[in-house]
N, C-alpha and C. Protein backbone atom coordinates (compact mmCIF):
# COMPACT_ATOMS: atom_id res chain seq x y z
N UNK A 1 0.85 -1.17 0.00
CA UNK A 1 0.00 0.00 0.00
C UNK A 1 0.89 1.23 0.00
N UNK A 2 0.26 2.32 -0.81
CA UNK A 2 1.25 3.74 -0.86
C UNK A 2 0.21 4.65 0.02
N UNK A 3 1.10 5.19 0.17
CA UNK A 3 0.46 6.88 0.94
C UNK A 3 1.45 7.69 0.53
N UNK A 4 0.66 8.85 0.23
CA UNK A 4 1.09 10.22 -0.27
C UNK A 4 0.22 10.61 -1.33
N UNK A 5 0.80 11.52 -2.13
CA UNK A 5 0.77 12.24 -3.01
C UNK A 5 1.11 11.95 -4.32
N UNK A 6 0.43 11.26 -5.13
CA UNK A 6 -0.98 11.65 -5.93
C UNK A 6 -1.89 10.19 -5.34
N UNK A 7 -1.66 9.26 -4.27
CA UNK A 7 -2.05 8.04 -4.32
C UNK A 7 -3.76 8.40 -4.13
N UNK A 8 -4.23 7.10 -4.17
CA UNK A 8 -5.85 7.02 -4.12
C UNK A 8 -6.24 7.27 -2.22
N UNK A 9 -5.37 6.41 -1.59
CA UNK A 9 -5.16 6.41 -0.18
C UNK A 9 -5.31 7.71 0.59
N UNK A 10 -4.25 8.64 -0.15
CA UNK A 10 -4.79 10.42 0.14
C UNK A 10 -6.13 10.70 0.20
N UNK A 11 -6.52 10.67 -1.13
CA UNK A 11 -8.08 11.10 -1.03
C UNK A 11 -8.81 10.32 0.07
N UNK A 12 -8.75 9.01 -0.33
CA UNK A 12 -9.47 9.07 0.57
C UNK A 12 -9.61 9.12 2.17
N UNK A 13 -8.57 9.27 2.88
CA UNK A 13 -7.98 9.57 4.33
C UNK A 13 -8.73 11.04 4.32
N UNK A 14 -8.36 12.13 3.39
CA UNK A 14 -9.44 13.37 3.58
C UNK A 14 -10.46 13.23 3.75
N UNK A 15 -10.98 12.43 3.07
CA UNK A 15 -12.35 12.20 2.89
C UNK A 15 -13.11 11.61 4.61
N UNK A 16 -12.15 10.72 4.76
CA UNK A 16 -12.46 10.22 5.99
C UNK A 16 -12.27 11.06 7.46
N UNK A 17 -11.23 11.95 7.33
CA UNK A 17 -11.06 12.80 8.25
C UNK A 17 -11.80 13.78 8.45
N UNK A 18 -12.34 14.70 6.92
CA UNK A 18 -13.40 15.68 6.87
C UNK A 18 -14.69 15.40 7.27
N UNK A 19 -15.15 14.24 6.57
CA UNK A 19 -16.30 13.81 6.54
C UNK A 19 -17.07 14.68 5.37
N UNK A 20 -16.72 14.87 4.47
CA UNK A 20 -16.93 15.55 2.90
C UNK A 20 -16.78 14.52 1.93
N UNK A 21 -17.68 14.63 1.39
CA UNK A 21 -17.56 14.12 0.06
C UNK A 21 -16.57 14.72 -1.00
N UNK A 22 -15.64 13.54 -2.12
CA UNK A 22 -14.65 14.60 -2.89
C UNK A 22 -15.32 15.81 -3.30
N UNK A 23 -16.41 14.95 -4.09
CA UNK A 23 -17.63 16.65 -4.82
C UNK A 23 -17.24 18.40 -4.18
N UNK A 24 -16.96 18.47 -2.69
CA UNK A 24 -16.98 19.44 -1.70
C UNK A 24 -15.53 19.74 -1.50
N UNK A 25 -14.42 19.23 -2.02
CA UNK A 25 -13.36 19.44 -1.82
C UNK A 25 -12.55 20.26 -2.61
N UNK A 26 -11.34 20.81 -2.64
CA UNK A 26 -10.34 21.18 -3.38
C UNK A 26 -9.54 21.39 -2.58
N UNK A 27 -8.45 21.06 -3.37
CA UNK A 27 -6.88 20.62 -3.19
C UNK A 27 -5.92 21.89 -3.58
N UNK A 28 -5.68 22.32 -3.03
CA UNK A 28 -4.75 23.04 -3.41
C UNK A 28 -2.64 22.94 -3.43
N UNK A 29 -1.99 23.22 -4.64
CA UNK A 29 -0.55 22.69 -4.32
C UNK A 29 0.39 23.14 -5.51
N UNK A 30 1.46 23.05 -5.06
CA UNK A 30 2.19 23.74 -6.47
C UNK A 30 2.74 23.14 -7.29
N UNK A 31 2.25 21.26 -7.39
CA UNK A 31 2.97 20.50 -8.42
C UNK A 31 2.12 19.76 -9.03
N UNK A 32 2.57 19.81 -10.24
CA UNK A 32 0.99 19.04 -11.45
C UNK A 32 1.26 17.68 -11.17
N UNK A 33 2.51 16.88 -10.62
CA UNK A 33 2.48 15.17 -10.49
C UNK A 33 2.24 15.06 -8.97
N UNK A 34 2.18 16.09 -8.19
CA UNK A 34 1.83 14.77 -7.01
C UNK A 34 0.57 15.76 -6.58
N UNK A 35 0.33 17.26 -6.21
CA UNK A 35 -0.38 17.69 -5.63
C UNK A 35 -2.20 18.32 -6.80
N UNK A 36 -1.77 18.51 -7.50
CA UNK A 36 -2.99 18.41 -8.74
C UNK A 36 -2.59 16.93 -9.32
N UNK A 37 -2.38 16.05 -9.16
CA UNK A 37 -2.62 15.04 -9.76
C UNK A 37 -3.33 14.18 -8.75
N UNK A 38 -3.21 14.19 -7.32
CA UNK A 38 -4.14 13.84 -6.33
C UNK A 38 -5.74 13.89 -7.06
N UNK A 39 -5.69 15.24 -7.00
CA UNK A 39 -7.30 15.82 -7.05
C UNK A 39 -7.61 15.41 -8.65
N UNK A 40 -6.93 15.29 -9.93
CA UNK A 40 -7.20 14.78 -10.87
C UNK A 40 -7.69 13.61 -11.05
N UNK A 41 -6.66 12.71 -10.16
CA UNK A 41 -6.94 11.15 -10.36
C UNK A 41 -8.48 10.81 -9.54
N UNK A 42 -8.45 11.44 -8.14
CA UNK A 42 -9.57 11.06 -7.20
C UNK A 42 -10.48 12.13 -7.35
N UNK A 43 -11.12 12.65 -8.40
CA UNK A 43 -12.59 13.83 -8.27
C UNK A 43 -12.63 15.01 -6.79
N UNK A 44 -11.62 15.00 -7.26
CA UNK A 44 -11.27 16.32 -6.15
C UNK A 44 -10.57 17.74 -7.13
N UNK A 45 -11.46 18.61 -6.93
CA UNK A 45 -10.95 19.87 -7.72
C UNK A 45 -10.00 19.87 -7.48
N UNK A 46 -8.64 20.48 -8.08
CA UNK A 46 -7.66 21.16 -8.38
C UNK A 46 -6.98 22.10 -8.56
N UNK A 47 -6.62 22.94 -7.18
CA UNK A 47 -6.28 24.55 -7.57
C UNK A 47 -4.47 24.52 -8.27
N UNK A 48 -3.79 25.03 -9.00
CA UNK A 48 -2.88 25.28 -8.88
C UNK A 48 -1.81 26.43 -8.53
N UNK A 49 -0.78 26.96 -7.45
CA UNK A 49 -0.54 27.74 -7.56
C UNK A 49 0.86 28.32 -7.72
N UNK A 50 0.96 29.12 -8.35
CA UNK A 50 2.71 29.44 -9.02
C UNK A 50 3.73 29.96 -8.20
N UNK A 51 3.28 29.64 -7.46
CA UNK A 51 4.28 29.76 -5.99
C UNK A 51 5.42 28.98 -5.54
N UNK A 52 5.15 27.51 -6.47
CA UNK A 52 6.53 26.93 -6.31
C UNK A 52 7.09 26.56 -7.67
N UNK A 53 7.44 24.95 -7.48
CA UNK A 53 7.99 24.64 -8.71
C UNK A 53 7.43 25.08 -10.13
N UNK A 54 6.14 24.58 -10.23
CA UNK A 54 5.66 24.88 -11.44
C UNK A 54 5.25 26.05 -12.34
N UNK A 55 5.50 26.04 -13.50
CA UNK A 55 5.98 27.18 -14.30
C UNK A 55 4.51 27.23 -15.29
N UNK A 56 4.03 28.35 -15.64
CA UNK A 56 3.46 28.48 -16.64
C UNK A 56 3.46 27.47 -18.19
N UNK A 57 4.73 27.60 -18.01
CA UNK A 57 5.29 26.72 -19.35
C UNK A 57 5.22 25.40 -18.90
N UNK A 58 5.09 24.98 -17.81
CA UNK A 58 4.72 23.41 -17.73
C UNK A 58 3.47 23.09 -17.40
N UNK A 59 2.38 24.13 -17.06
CA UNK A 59 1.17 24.07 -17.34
C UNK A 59 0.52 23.80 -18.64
N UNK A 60 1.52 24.80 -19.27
CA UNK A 60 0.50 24.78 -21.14
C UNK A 60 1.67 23.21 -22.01
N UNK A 61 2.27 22.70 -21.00
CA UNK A 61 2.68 21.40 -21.84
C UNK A 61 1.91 19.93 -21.25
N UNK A 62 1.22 20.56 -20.37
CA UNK A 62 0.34 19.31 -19.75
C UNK A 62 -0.34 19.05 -20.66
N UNK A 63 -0.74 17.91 -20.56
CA UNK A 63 -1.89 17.20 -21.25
C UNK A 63 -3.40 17.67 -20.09
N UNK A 64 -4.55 17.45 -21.14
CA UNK A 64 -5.84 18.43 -20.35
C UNK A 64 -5.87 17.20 -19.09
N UNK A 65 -5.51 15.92 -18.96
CA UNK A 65 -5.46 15.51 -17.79
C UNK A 65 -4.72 15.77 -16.61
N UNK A 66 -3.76 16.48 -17.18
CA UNK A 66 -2.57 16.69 -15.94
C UNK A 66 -3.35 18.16 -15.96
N UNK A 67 -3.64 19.38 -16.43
CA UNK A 67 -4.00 20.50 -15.84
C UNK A 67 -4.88 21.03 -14.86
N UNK A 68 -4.56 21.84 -14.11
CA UNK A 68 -5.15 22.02 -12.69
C UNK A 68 -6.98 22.73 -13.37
N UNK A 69 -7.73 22.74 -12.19
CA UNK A 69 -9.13 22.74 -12.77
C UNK A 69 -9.26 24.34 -12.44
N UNK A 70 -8.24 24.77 -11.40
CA UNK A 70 -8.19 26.39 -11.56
C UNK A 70 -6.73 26.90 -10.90
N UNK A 71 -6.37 27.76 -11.37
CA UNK A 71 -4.90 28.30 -11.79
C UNK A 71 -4.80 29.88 -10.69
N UNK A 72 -4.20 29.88 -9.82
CA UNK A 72 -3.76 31.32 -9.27
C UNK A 72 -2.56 31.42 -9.24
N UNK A 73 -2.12 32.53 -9.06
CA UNK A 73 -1.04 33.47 -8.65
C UNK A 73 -0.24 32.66 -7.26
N UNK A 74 -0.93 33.18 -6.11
CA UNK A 74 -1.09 32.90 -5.05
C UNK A 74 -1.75 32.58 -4.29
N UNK A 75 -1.50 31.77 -2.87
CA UNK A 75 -2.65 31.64 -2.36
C UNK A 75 -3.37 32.38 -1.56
N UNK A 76 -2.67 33.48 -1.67
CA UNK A 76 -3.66 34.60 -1.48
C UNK A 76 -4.91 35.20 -2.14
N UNK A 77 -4.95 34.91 -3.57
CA UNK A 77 -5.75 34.98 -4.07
C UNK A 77 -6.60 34.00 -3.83
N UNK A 78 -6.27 32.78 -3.34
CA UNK A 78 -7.57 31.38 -3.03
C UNK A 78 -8.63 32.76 -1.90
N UNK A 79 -7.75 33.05 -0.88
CA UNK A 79 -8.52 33.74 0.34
C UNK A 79 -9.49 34.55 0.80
N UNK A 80 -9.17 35.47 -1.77
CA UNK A 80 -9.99 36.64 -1.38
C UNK A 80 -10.98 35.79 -2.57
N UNK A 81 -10.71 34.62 -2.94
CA UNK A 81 -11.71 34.59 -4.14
C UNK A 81 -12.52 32.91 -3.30
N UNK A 82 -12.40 32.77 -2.13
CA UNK A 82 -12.97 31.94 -1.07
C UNK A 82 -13.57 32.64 -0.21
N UNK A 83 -13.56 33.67 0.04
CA UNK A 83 -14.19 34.61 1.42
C UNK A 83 -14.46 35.84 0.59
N UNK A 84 -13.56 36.07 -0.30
CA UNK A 84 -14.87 37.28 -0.34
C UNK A 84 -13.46 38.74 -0.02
């Protein structure tokens, strides 16, 4: 059995800890193979944000499976576009 990041085991340990359904979730992280590929593989939205490794330019070379389901700056912007 794996645990981590992108495994199936992740999701669902959130799932079990929240008590949320994936439907209600998003993931937020700054790498298209382990932290948007979580939420890709297991129906969990996908924020991505350019805060770490990943580059613009390795966004637009993803395939539409590897791309995040929404794209910020920062995660500061999750804070004001989550609250308001």
């Amino acid at each position: 059995m794996y645990f981590g990041k992108p495994y199936r085991e992740t999701a669902e340990m959130i799932a079990e800890i929240t008590g949320e359904g994936r439907e209600n979730m998003m993931i937020f992280g700054d790498r298209l193979y382990t932290d948007i590929a979580t939420g890709r593989r297991h129906g969990i939205a996908a924020t991505l944000v350019l805060t770490g490794e990943t580059t613009m330019a390795d966004v637009e070379r993803a395939t539409e499976e590897e791309r995040p389901d929404l794209l910020l700056p920062s995660l500061a912007e999750a804070d004001a576009l989550l609250f308001g």
